[in-house]
N, C-alpha and C. Protein backbone atom coordinates (compact mmCIF):
# COMPACT_ATOMS: atom_id res chain seq x y z
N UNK A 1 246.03 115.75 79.87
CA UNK A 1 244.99 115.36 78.94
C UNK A 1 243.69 115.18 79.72
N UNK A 2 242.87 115.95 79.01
CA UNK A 2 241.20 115.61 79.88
C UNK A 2 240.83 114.07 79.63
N UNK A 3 240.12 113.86 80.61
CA UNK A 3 239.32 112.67 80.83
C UNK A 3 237.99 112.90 79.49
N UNK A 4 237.93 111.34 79.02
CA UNK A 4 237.09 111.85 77.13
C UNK A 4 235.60 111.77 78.82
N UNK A 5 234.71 112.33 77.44
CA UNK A 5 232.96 112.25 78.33
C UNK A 5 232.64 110.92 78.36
N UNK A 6 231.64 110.81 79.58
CA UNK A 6 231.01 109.59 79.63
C UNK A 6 230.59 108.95 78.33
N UNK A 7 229.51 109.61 77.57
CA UNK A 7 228.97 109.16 76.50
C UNK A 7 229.96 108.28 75.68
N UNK A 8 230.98 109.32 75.14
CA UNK A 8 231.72 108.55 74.14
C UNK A 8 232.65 107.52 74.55
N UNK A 9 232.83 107.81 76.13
CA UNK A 9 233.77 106.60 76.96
C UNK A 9 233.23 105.61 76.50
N UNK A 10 231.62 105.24 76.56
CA UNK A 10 230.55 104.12 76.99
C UNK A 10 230.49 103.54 75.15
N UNK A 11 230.70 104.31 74.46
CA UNK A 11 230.43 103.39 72.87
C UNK A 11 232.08 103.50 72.44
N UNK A 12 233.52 103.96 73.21
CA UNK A 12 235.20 103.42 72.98
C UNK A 12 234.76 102.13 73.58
N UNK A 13 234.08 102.28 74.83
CA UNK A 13 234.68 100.65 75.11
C UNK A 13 233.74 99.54 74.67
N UNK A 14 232.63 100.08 74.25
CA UNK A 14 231.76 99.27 73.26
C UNK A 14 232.43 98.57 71.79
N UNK A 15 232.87 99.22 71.12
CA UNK A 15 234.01 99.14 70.10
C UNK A 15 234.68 98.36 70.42
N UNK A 16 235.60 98.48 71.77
CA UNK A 16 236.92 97.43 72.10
C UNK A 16 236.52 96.53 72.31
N UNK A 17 235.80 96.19 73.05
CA UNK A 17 234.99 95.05 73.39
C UNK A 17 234.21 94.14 72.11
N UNK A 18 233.22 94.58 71.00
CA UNK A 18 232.89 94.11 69.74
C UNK A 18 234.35 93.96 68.99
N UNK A 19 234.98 95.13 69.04
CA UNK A 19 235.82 93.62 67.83
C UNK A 19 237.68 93.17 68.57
N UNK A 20 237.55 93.25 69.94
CA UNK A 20 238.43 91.85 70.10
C UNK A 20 237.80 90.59 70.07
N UNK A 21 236.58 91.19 69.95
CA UNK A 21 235.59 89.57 70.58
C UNK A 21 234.86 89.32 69.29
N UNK A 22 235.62 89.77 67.98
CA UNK A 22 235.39 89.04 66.81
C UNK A 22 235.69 87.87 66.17
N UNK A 23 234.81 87.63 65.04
CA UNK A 23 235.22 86.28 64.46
C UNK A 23 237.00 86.25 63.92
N UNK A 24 237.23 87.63 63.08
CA UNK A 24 237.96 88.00 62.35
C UNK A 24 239.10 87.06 63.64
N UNK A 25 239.34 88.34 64.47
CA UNK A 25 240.41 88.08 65.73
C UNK A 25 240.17 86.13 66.27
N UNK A 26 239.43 85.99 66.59
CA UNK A 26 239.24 84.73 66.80
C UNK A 26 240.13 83.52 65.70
N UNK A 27 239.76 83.64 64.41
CA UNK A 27 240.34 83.27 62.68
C UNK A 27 241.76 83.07 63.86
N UNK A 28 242.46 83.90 63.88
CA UNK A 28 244.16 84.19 64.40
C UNK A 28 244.66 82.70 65.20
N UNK A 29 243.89 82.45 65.74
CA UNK A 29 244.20 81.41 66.91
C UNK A 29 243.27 79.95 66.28
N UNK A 30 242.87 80.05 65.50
CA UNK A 30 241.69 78.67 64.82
C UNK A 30 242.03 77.86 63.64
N UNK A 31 243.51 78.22 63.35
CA UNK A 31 244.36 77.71 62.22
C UNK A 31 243.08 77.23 61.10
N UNK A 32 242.93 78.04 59.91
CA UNK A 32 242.10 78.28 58.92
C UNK A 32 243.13 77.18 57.86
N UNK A 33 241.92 76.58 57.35
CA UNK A 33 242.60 74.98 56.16
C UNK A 33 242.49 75.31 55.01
N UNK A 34 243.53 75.24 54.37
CA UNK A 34 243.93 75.53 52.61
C UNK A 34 244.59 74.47 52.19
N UNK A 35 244.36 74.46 51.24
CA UNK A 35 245.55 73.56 50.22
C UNK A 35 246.73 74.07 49.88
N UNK A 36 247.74 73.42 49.27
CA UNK A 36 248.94 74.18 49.27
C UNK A 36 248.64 75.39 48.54
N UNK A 37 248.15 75.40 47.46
CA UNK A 37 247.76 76.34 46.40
C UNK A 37 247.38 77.68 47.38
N UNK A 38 246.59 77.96 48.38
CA UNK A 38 246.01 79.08 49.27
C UNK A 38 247.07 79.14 50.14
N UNK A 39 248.05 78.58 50.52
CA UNK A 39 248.93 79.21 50.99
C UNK A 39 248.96 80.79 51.12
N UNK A 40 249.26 80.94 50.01
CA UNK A 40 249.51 82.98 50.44
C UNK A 40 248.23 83.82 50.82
N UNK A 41 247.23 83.05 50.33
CA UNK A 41 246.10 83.32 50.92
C UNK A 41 245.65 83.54 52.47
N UNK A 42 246.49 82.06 52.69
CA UNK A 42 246.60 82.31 54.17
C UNK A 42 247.06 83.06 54.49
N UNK A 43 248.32 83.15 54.01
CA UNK A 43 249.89 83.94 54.48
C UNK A 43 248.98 85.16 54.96
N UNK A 44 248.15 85.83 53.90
CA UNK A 44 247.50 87.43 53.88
C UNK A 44 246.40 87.10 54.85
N UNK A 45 245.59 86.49 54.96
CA UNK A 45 245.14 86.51 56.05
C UNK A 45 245.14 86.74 57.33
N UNK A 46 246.65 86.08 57.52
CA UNK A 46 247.10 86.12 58.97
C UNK A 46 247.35 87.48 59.40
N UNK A 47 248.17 88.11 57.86
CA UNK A 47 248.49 89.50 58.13
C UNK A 47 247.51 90.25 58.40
N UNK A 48 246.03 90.10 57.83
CA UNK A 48 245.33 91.15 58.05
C UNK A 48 244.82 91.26 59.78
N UNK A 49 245.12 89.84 59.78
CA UNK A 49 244.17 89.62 61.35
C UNK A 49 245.48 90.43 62.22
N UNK A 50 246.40 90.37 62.20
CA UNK A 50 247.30 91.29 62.91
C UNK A 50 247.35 92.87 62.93
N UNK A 51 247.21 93.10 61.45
CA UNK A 51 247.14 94.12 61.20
C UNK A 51 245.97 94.98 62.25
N UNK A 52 244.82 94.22 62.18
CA UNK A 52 243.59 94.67 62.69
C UNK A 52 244.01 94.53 64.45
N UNK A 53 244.24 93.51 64.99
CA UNK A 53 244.68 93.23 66.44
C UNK A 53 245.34 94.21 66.90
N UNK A 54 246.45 94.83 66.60
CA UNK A 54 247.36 96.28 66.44
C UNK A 54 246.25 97.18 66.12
N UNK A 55 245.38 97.62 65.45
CA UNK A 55 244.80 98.68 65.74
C UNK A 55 243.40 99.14 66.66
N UNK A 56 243.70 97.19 67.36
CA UNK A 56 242.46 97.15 68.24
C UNK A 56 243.17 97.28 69.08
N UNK A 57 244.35 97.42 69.26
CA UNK A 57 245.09 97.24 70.71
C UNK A 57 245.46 98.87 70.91
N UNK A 58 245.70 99.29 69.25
CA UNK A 58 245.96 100.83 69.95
C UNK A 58 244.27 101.75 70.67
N UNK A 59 243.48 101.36 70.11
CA UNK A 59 242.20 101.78 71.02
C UNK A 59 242.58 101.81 72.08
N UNK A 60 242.80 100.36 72.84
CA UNK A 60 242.60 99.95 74.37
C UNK A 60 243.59 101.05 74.95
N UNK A 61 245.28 101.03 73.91
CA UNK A 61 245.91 102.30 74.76
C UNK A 61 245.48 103.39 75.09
N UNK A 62 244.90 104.03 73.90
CA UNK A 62 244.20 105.22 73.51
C UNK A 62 243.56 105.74 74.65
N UNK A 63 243.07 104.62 75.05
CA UNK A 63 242.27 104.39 76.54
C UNK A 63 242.90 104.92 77.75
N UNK A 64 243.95 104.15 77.97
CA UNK A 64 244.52 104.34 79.27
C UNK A 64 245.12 105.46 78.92
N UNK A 65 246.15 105.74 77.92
CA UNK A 65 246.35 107.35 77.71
C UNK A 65 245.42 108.43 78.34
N UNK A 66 244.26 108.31 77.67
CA UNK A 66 242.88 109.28 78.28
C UNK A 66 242.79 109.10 79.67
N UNK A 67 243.36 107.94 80.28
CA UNK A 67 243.14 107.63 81.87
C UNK A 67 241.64 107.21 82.12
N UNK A 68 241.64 105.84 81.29
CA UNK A 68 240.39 105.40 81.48
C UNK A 68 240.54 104.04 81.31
N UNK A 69 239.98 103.20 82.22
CA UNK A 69 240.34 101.78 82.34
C UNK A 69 239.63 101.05 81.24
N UNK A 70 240.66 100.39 80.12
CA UNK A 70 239.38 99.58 79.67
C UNK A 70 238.92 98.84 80.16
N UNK A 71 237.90 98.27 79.33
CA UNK A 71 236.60 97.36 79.59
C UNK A 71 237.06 96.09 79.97
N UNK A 72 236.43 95.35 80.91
CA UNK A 72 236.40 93.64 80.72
C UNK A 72 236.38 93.18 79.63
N UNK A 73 237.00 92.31 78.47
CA UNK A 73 236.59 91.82 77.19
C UNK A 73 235.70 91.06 77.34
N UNK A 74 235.77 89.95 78.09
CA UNK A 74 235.18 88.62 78.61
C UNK A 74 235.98 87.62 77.31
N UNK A 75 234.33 86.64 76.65
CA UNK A 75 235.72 85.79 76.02
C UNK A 75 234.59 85.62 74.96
N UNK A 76 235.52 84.54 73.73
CA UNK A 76 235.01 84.67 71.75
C UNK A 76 233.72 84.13 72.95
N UNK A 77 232.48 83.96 71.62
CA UNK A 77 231.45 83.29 72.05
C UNK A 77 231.59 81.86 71.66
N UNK A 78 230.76 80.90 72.65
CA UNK A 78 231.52 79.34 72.34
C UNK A 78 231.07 79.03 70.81
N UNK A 79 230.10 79.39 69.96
CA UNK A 79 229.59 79.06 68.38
C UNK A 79 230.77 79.13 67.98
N UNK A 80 231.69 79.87 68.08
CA UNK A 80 233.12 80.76 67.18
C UNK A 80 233.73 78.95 67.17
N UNK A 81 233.77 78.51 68.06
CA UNK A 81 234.51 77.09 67.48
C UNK A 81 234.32 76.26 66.60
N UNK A 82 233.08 76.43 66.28
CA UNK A 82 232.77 75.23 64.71
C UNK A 82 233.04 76.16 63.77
N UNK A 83 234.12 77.55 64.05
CA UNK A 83 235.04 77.76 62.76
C UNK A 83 236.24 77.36 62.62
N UNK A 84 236.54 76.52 63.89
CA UNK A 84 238.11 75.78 63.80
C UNK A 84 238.26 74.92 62.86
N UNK A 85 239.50 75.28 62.19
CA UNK A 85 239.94 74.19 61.01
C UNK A 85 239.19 74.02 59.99
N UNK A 86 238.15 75.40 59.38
CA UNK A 86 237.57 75.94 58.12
C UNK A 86 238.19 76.10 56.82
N UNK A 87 237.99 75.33 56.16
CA UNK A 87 238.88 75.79 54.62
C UNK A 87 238.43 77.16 54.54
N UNK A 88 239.59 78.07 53.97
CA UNK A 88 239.18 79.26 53.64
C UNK A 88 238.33 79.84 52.45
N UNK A 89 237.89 79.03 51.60
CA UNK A 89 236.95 79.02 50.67
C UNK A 89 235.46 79.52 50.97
N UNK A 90 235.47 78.99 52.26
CA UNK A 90 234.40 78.96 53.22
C UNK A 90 234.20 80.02 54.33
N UNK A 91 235.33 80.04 54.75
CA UNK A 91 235.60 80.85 55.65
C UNK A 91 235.58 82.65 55.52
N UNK A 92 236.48 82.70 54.16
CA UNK A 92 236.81 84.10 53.84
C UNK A 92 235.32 85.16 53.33
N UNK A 93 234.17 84.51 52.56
CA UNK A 93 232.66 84.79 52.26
C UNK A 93 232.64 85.59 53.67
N UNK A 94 232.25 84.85 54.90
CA UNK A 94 231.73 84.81 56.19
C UNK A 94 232.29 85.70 56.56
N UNK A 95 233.60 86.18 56.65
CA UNK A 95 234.55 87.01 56.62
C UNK A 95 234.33 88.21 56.66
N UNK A 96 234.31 88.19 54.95
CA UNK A 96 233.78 89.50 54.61
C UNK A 96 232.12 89.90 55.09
N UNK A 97 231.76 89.42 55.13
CA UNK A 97 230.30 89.98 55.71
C UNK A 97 230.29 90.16 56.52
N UNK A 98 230.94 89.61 57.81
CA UNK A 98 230.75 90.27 59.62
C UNK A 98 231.71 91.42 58.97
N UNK A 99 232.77 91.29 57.82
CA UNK A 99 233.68 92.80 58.21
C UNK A 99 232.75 94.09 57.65
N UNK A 100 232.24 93.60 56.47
CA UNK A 100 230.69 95.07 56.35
C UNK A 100 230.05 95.09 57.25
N UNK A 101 229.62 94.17 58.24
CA UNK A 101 228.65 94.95 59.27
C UNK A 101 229.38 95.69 60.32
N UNK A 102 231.12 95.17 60.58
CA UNK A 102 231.62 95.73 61.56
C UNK A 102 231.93 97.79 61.20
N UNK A 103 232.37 97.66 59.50
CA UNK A 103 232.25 98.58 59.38
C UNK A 103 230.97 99.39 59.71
N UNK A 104 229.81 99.50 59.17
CA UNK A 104 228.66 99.91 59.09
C UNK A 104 228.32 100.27 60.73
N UNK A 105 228.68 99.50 61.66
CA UNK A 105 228.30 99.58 62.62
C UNK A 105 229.37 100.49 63.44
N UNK A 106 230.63 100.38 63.05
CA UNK A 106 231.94 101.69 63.57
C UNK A 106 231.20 103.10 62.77
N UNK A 107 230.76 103.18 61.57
CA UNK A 107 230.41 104.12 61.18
C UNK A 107 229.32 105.24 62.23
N UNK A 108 228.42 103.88 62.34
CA UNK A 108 226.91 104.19 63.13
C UNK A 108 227.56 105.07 64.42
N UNK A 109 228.88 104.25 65.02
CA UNK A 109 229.09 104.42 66.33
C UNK A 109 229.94 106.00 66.29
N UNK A 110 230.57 106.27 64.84
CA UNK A 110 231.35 107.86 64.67
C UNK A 110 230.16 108.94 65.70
N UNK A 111 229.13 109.04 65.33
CA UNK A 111 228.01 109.78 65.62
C UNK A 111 228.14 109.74 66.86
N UNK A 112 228.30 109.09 67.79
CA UNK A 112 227.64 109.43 68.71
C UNK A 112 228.88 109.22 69.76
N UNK A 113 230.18 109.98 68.76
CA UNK A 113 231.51 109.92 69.66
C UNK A 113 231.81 111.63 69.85
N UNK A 114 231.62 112.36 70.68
CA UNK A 114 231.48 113.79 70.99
C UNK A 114 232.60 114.50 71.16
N UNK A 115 233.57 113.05 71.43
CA UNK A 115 235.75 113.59 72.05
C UNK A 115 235.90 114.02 70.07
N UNK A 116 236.96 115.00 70.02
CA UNK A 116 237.07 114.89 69.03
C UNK A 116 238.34 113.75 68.74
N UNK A 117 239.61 113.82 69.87
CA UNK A 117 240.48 112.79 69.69
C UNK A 117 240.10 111.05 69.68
N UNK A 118 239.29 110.87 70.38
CA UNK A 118 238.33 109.62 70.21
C UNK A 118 237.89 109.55 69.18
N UNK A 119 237.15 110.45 68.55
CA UNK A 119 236.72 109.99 66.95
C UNK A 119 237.82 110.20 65.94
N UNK A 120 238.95 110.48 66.06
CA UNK A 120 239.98 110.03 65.38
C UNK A 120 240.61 108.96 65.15
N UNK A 121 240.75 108.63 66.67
CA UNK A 121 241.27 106.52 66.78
C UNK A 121 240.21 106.22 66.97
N UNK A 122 239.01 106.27 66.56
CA UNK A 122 237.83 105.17 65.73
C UNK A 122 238.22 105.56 64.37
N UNK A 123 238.21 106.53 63.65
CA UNK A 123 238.52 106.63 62.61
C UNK A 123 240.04 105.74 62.29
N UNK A 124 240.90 106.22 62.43
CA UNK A 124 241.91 104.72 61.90
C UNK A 124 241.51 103.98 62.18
N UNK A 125 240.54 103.09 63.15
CA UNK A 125 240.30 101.59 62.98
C UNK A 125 239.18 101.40 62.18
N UNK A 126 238.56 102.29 61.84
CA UNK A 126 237.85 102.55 60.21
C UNK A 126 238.34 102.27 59.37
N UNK A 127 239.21 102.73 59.34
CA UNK A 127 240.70 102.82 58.17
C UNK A 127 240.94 101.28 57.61
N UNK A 128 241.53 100.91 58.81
CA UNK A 128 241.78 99.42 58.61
C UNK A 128 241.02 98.24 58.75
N UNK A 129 239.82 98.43 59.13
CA UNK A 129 238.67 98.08 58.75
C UNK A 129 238.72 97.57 57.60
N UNK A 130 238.68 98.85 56.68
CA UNK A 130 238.10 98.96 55.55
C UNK A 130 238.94 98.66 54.42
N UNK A 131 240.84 98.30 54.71
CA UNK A 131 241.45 98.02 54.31
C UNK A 131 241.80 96.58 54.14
N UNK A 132 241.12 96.23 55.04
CA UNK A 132 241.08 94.27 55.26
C UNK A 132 239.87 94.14 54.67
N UNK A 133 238.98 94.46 54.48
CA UNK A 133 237.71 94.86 53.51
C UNK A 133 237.61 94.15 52.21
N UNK A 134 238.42 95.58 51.52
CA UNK A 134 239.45 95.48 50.43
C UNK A 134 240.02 94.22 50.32
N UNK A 135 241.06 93.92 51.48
CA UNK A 135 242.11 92.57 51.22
C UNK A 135 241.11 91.28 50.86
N UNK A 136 239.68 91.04 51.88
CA UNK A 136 239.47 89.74 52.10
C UNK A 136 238.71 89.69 50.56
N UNK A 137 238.23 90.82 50.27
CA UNK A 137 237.16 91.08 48.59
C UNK A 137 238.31 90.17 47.98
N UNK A 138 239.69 90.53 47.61
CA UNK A 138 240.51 89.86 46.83
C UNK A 138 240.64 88.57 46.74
N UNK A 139 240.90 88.42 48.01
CA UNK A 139 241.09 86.20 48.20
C UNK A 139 239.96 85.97 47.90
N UNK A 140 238.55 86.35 47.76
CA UNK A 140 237.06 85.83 47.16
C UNK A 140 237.61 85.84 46.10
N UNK A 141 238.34 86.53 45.48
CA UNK A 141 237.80 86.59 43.96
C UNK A 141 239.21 85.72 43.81
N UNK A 142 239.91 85.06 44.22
CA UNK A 142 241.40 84.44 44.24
C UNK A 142 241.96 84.25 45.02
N UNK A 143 241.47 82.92 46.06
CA UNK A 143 241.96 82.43 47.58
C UNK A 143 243.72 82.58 47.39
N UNK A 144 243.69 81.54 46.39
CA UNK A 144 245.25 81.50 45.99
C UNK A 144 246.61 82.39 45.93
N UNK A 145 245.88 83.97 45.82
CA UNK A 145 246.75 84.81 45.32
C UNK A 145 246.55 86.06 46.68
N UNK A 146 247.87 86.44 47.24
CA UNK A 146 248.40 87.23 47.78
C UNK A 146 247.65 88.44 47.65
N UNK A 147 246.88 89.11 48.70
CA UNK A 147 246.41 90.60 48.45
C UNK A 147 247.42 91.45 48.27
């Protein structure tokens, strides 16, 4: 397998780097506060944040497959903590809006990916992006209820 080009190397590991070092991923480890009632709310939550972690993790392989080291992550930014222990009422709004810009901004980043197999695994994490998207729109409109 060829080594992908510099260019598109330099905005894969741009990508890996923006969203392990998201709010979303962050949520996973910050135990998010519901009432019993949001329970499944949570429940789906958790799933999506996994869901997404798994397709941030297949990038990083994607990576070394190509024979290319990923990136340093470094670490969340310290603000990300005054989302610990957020009712999700609150939380899930906020949510969804870093997840439209994350999309919008994977979109921006398709362009200027030149591998064609690289812009494929950005494309599935488009995918699921845009599928937790979808999920978190639902718990807005019904914390309570299971996407």
């Amino acid at each position: 397998m060829t080594a992908i080009d510099p260019a598109s190397l330099t905005v894969l590991e741009q990508i890996l780097r923006r969203e392990s070092l998201s709010l979303l991923s962050y949520i996973g480890d910050a135990y998010p506060w519901t009432t019993t009632e949001g329970s499944a709310g949570l429940k789906t939550l958790n799933q999506l944040i996994q869901q997404e972690k798994q397709a941030i993790t297949d990038l990083g392989r994607y990576l070394i497959r190509r024979r290319a080291t990923p990136p340093f992550i470094g670490s969340y930014p310290a603000g990300f903590t005054s989302w610990n222990f957020i009712d999700l009422k609150i939380l899930v709004p906020r949510l969804l809006e870093l997840q439209q810009r994350s999309i919008n901004e994977l979109q921006a980043d398709l362009a200027k990916i030149h591998d064609e197999s690289a812009r494929k695994e950005v494309e599935r994490l488009l995918a699921v992006k845009k599928m937790t998207l979808a999920a978190l729109e639902s718990l807005t409109a019904n914390p309570s209820v299971s996407a």
